[in-house]
C-alpha atoms as a PDB file:
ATOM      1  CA  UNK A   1       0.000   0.000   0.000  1.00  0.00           C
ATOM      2  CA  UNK A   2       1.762   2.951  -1.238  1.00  0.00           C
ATOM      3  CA  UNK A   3      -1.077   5.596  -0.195  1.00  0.00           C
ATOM      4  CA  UNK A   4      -1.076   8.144   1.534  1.00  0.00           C
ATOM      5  CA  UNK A   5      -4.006   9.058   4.208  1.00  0.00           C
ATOM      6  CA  UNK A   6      -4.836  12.509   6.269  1.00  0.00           C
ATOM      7  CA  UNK A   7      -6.431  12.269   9.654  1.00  0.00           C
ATOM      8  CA  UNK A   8      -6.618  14.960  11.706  1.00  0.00           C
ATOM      9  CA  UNK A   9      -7.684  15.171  15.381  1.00  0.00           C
ATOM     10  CA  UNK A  10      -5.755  11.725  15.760  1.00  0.00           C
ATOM     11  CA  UNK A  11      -4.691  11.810  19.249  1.00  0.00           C
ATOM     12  CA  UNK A  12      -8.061   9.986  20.604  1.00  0.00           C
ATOM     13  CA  UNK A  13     -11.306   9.300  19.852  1.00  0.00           C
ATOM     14  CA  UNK A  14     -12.697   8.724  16.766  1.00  0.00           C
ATOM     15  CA  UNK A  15      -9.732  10.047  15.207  1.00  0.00           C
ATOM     16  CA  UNK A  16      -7.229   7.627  17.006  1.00  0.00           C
ATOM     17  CA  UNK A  17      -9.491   4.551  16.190  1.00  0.00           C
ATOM     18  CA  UNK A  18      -9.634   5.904  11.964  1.00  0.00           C
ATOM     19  CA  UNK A  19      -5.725   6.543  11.968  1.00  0.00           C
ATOM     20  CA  UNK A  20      -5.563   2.723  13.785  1.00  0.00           C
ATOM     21  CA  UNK A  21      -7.691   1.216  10.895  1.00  0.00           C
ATOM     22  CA  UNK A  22      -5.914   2.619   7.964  1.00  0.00           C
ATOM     23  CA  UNK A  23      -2.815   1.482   9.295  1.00  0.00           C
ATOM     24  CA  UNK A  24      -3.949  -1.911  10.133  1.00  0.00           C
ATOM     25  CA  UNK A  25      -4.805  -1.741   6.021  1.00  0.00           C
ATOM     26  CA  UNK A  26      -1.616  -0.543   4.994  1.00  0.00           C
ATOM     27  CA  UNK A  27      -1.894   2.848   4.167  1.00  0.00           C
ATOM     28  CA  UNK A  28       0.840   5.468   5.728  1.00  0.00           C
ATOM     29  CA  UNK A  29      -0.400   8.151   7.960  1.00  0.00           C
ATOM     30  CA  UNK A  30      -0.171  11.775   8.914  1.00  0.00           C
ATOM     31  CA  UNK A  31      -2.012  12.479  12.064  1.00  0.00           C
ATOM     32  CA  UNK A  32      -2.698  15.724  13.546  1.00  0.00           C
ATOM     33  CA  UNK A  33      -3.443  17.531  16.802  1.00  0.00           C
ATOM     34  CA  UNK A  34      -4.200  20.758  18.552  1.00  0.00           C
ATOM     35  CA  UNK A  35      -2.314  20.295  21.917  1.00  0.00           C
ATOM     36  CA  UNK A  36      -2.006  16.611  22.976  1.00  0.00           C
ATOM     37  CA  UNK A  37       1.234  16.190  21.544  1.00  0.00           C
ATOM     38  CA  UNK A  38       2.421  12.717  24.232  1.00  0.00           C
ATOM     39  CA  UNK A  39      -1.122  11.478  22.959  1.00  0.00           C
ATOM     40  CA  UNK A  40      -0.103  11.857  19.619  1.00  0.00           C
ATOM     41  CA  UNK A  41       2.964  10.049  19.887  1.00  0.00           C
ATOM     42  CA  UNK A  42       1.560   7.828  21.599  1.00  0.00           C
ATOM     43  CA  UNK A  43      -0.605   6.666  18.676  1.00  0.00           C
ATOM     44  CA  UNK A  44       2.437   6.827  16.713  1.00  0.00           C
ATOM     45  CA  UNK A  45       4.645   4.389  18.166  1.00  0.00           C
ATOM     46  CA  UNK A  46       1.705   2.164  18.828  1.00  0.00           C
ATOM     47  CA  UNK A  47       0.783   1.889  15.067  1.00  0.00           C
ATOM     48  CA  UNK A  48       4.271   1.855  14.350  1.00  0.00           C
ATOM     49  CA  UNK A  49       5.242  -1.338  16.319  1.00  0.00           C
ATOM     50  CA  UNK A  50       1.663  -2.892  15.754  1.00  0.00           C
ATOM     51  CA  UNK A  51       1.501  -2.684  12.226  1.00  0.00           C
ATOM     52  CA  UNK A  52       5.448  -0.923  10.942  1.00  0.00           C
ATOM     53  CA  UNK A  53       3.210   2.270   9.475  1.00  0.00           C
ATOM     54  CA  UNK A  54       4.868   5.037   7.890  1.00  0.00           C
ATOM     55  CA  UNK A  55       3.737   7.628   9.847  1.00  0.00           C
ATOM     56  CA  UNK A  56       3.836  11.927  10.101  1.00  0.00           C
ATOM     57  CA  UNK A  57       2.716  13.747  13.245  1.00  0.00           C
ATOM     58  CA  UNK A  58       2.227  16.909  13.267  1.00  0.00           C
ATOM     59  CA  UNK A  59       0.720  19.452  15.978  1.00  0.00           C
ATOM     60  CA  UNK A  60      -0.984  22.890  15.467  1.00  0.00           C
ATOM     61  CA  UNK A  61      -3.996  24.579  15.343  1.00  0.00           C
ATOM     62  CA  UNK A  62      -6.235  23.425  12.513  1.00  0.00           C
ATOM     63  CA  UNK A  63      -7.997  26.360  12.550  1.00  0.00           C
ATOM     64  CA  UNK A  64      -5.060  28.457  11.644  1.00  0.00           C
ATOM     65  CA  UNK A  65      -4.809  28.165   7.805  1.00  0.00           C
ATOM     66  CA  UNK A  66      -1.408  29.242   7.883  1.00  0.00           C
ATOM     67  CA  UNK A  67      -0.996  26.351   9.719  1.00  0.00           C
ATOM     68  CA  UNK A  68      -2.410  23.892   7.341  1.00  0.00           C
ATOM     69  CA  UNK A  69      -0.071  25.059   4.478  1.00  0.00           C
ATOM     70  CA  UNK A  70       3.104  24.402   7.068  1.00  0.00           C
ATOM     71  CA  UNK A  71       0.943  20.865   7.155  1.00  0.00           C
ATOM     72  CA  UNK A  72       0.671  20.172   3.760  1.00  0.00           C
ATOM     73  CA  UNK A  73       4.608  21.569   2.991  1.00  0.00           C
ATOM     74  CA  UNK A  74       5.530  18.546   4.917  1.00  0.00           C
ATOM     75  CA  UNK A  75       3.073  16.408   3.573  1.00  0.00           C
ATOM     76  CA  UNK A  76       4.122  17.125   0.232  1.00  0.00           C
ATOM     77  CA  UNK A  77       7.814  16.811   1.019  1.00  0.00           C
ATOM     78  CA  UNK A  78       7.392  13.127   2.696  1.00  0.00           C
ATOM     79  CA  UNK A  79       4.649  11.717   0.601  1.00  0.00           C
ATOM     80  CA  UNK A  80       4.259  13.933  -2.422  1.00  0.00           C
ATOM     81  CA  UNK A  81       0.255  14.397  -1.444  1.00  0.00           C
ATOM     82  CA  UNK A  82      -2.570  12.897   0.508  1.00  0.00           C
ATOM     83  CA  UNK A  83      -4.709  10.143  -1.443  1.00  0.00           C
ATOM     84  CA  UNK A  84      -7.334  10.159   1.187  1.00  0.00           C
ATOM     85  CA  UNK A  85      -8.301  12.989   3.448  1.00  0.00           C
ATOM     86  CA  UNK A  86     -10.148  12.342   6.636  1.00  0.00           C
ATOM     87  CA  UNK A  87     -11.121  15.679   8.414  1.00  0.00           C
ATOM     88  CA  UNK A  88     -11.967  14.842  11.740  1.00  0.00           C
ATOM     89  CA  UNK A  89     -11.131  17.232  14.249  1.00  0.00           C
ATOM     90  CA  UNK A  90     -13.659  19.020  15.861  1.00  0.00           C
ATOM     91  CA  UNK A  91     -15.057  20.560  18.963  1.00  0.00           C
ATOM     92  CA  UNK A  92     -18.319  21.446  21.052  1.00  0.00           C
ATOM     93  CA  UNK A  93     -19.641  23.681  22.612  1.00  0.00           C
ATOM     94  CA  UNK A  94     -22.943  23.723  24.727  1.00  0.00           C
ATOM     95  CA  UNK A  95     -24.869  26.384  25.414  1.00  0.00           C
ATOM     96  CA  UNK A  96     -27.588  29.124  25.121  1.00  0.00           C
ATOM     97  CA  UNK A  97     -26.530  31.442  21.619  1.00  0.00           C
ATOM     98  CA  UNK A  98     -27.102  34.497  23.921  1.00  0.00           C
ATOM     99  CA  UNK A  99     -24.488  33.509  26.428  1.00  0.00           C
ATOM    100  CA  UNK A 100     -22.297  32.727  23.060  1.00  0.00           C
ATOM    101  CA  UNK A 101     -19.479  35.591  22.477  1.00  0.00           C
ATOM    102  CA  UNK A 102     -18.506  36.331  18.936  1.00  0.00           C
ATOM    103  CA  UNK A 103     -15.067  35.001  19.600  1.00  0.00           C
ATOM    104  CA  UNK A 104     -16.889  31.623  20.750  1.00  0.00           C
ATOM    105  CA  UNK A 105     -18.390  31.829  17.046  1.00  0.00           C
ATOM    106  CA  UNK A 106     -15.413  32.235  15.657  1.00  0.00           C
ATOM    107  CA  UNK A 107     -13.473  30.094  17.029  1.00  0.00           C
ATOM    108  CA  UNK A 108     -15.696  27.035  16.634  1.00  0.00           C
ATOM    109  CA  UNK A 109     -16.581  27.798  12.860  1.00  0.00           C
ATOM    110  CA  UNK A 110     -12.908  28.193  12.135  1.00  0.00           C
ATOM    111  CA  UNK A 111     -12.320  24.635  14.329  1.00  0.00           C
ATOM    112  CA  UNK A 112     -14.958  22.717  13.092  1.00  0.00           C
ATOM    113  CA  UNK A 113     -15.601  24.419   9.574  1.00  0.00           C
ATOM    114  CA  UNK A 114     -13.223  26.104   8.126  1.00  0.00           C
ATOM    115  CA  UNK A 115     -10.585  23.804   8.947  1.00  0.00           C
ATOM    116  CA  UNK A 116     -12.788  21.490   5.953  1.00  0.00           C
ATOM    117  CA  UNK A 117     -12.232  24.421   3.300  1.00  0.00           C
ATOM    118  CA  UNK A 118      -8.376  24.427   4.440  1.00  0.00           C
ATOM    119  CA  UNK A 119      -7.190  20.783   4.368  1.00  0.00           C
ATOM    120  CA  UNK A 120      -9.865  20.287   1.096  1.00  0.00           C
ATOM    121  CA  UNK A 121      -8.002  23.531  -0.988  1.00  0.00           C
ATOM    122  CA  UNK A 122      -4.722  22.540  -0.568  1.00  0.00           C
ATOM    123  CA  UNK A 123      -5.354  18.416  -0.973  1.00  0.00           C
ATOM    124  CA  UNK A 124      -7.267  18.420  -4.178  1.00  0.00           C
ATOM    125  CA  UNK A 125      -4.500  20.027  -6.022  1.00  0.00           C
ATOM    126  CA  UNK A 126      -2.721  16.526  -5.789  1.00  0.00           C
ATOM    127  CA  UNK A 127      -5.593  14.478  -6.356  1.00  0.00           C
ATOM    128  CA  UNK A 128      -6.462  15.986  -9.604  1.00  0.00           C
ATOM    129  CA  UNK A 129      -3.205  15.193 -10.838  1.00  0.00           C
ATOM    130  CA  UNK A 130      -3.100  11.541  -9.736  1.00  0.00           C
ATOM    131  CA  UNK A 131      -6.923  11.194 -10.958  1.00  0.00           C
ATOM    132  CA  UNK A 132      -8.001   9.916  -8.046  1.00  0.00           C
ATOM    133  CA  UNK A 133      -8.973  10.780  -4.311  1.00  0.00           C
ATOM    134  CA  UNK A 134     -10.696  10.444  -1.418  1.00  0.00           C
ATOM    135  CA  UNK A 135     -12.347  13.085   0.947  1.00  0.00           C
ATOM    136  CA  UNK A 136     -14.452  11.807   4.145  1.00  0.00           C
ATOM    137  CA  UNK A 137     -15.668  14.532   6.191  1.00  0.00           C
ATOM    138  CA  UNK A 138     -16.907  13.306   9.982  1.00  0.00           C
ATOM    139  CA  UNK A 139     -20.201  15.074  10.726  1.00  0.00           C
ATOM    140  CA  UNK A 140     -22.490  14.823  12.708  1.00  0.00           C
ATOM    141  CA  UNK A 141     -26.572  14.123  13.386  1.00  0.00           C
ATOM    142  CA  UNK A 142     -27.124  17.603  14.341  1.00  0.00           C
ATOM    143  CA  UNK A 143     -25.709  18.723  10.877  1.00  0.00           C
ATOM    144  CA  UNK A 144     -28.691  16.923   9.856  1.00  0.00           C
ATOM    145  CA  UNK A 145     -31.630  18.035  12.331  1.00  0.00           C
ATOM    146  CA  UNK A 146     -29.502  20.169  15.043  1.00  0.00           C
ATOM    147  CA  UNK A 147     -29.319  20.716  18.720  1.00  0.00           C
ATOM    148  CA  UNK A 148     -30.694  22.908  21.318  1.00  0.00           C
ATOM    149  CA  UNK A 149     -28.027  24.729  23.364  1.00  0.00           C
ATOM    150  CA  UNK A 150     -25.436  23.210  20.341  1.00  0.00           C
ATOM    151  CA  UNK A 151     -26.714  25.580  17.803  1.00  0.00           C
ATOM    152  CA  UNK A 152     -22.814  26.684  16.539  1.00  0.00           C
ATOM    153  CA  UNK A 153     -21.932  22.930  16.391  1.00  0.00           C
ATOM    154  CA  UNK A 154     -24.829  22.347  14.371  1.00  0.00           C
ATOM    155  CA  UNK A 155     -24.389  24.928  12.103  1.00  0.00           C
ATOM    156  CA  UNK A 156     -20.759  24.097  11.433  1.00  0.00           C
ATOM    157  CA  UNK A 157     -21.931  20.037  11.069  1.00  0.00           C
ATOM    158  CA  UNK A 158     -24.639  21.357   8.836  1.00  0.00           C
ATOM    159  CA  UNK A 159     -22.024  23.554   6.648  1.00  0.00           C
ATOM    160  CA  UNK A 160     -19.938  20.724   6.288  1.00  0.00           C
ATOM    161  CA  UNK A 161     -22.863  18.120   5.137  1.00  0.00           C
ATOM    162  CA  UNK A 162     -23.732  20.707   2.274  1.00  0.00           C
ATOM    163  CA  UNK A 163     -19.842  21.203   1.606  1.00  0.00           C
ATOM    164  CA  UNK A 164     -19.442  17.647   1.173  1.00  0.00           C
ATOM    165  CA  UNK A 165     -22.706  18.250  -1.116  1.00  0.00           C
ATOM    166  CA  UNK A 166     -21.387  20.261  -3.681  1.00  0.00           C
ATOM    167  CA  UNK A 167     -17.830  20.086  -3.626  1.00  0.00           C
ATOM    168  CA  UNK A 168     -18.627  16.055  -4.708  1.00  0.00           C
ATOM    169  CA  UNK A 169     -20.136  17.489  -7.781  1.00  0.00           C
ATOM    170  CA  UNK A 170     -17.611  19.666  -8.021  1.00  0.00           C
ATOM    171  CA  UNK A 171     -14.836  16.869  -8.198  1.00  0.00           C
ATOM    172  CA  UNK A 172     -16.496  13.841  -9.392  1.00  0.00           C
ATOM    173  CA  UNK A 173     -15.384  14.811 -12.790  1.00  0.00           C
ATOM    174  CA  UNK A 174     -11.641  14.146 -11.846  1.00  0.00           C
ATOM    175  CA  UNK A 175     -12.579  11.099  -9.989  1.00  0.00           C
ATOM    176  CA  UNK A 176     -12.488  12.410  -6.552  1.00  0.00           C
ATOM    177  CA  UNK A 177     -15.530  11.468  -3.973  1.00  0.00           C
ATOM    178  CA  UNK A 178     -16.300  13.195  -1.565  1.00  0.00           C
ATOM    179  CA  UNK A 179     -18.597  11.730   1.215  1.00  0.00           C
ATOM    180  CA  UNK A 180     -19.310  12.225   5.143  1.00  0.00           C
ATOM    181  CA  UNK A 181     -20.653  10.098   8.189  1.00  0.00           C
ATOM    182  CA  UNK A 182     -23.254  12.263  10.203  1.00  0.00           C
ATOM    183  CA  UNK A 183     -22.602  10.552  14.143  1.00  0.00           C
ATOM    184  CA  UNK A 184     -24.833  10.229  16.235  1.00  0.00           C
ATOM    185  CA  UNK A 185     -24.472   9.339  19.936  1.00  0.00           C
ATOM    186  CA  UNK A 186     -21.032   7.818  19.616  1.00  0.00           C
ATOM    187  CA  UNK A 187     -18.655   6.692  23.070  1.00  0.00           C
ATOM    188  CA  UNK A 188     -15.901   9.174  23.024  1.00  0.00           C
ATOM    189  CA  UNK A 189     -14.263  11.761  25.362  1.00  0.00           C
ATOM    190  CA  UNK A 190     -16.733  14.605  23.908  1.00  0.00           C
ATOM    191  CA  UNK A 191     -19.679  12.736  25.677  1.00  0.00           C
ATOM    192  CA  UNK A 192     -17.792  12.258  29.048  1.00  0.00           C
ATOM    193  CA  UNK A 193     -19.429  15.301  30.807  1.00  0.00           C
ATOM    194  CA  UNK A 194     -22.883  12.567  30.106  1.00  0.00           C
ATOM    195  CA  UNK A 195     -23.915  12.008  34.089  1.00  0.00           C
ATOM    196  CA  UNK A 196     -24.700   7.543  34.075  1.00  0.00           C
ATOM    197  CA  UNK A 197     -28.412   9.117  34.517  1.00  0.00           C
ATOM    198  CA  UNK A 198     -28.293  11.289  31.307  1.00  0.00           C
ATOM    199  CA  UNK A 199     -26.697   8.269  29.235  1.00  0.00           C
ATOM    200  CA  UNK A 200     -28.916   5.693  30.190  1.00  0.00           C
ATOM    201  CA  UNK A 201     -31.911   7.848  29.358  1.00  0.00           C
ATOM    202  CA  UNK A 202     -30.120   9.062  25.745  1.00  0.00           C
ATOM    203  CA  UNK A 203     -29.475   5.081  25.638  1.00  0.00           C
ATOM    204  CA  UNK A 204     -33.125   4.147  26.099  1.00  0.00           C
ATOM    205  CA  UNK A 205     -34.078   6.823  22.985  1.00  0.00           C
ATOM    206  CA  UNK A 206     -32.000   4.763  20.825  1.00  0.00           C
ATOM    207  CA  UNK A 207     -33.241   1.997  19.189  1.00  0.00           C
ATOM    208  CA  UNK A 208     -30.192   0.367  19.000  1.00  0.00           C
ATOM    209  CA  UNK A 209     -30.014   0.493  22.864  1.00  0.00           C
ATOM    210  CA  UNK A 210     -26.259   1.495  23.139  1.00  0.00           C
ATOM    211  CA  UNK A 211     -23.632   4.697  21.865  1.00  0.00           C
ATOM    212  CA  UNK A 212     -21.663   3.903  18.870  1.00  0.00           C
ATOM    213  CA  UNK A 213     -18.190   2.900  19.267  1.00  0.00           C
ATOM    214  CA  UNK A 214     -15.684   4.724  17.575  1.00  0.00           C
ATOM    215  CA  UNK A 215     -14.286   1.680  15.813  1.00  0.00           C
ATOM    216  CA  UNK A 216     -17.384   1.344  14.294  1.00  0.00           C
ATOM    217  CA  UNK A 217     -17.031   4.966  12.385  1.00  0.00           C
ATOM    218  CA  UNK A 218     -13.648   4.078  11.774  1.00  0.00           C
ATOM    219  CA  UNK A 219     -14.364   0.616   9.879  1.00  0.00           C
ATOM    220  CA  UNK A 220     -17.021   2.827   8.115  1.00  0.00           C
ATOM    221  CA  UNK A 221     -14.126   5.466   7.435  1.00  0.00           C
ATOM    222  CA  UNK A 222     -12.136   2.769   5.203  1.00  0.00           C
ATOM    223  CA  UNK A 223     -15.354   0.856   3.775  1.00  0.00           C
ATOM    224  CA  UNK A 224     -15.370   4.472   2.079  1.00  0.00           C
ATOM    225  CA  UNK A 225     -11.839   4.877   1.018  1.00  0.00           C
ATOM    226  CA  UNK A 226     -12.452   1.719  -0.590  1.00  0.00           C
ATOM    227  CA  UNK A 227     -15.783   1.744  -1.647  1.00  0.00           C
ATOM    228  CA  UNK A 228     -16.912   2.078  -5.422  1.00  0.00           C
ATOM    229  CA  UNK A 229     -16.139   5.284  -7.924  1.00  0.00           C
ATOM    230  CA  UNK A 230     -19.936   5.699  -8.251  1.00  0.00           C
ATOM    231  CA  UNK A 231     -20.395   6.631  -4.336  1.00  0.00           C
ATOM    232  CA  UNK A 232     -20.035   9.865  -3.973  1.00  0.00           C
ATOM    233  CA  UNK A 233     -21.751  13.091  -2.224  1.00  0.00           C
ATOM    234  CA  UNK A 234     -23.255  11.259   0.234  1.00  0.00           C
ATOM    235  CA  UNK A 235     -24.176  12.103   3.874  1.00  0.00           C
ATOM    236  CA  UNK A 236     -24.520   8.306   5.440  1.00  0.00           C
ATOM    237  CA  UNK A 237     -25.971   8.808   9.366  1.00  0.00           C
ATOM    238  CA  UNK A 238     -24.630   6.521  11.900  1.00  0.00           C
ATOM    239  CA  UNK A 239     -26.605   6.765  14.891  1.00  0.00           C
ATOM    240  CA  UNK A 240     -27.739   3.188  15.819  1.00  0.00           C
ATOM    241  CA  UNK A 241     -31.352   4.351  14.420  1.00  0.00           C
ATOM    242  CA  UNK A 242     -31.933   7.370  16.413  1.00  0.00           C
ATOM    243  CA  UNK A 243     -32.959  10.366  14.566  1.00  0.00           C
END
């Protein structure tokens, strides 16, 4: 396997459990962070000794375009490009939008949002030329319906699902899909501040009667990367049933 996958917001979570998959199928790495740079390596020399991956960390603020292009200098200088782009990193943020400031705003569209337009602008370039590529966008079920008290998140998740829209039409012509997987409740880090009352009740609105495990997105992550030319600009909801 001589290609070449993007993953950022590796260090845990769904990230960590997509950047352990693609290894386990061959594929080198570069996996990203904001601040969790020991977690980072940590997935590094973990995939390294399970599985011998080439692998590229890098840490920085994906929100920081300037940031990304320091990103993709590197990428380009150890790998030439990235076959398959997996933006992942994200946050939350809960609240009322009157207690929101405008730097909150900001900050979460640039996070969660612009990041996308970033690591997609400066990847595609690549792809063209090879005549082939990958983009997989992780989004979310409030993208889809949204959230009280999460209305940023959902309107970043929401961006993204019509991103991954049009910029598939956009691309299909050079043989580049572009898809996402809109999450529902899924058993990461993000949902820790859950109190065992408040999950058991979310649990019981589920029909599947459980979260999702990241290692289920993830094993959805490469049944895209490999999946056929024809499936493209798709938002495929993973949420055991629920919305």
């Amino acid at each position: 396997m001589n290609k070449t996958v993007l993953v950022t917001g590796a260090s845990r979570g769904i990230g960590r459990a997509i950047a352990t998959e693609f290894a386990r199928a061959g594929y080198r790495l570069v996996i990203t962070c904001s601040k969790s740079e020991q977690l980072l390596l940590s997935v590094k020399e973990t995939l390294q000794k399970d599985f011998g991956t080439d692998i590229l960390t890098s840490i920085g603020d994906i929100a920081d375009s300037s940031y990304v292009e320091e990103l993709f200098a590197g990428i380009s200088s150890r790998f030439g490009g990235v076959d398959i782009l997996v933006n992942n990193a994200g946050i939350s943020h809960i609240g009322l939008l009157t207690d929101m400031s405008t730097d909150d705003w900001n900050r979460i569209v640039a996070t969660n949002l612009t990041s996308v337009f970033s690591t997609c602008r400066l990847a595609i370039p690549y792809m063209v030329h090879q005549k082939q590529g990958r983009i997989i966008n992780i989004s979310s079920v409030w993208g889809n319906v949204g959230a009280s008290c999460e209305v940023a998140y959902s309107a970043c998740k929401g961006g993204i699902n019509a991103f991954t829209r049009a910029l598939a039409k956009e691309l299909a012509p050079s043989n580049i899909q572009v898809n996402a997987i809109a999450c529902g409740c899924i058993d990461t880090q993000m949902n820790a501040c859950l109190s065992k009352e408040e999950r058991t009740a979310l649990e019981a609105e589920i029909p599947a009667g459980r979260f999702g495990t990241a290692q289920e997105v993830a094993a959805l992550t490469l049944q895209l990367a490999d999946s056929s030319e024809y499936l493209t600009g798709q938002v495929i909801t993973m949420d055991g049933g629920w919305i």
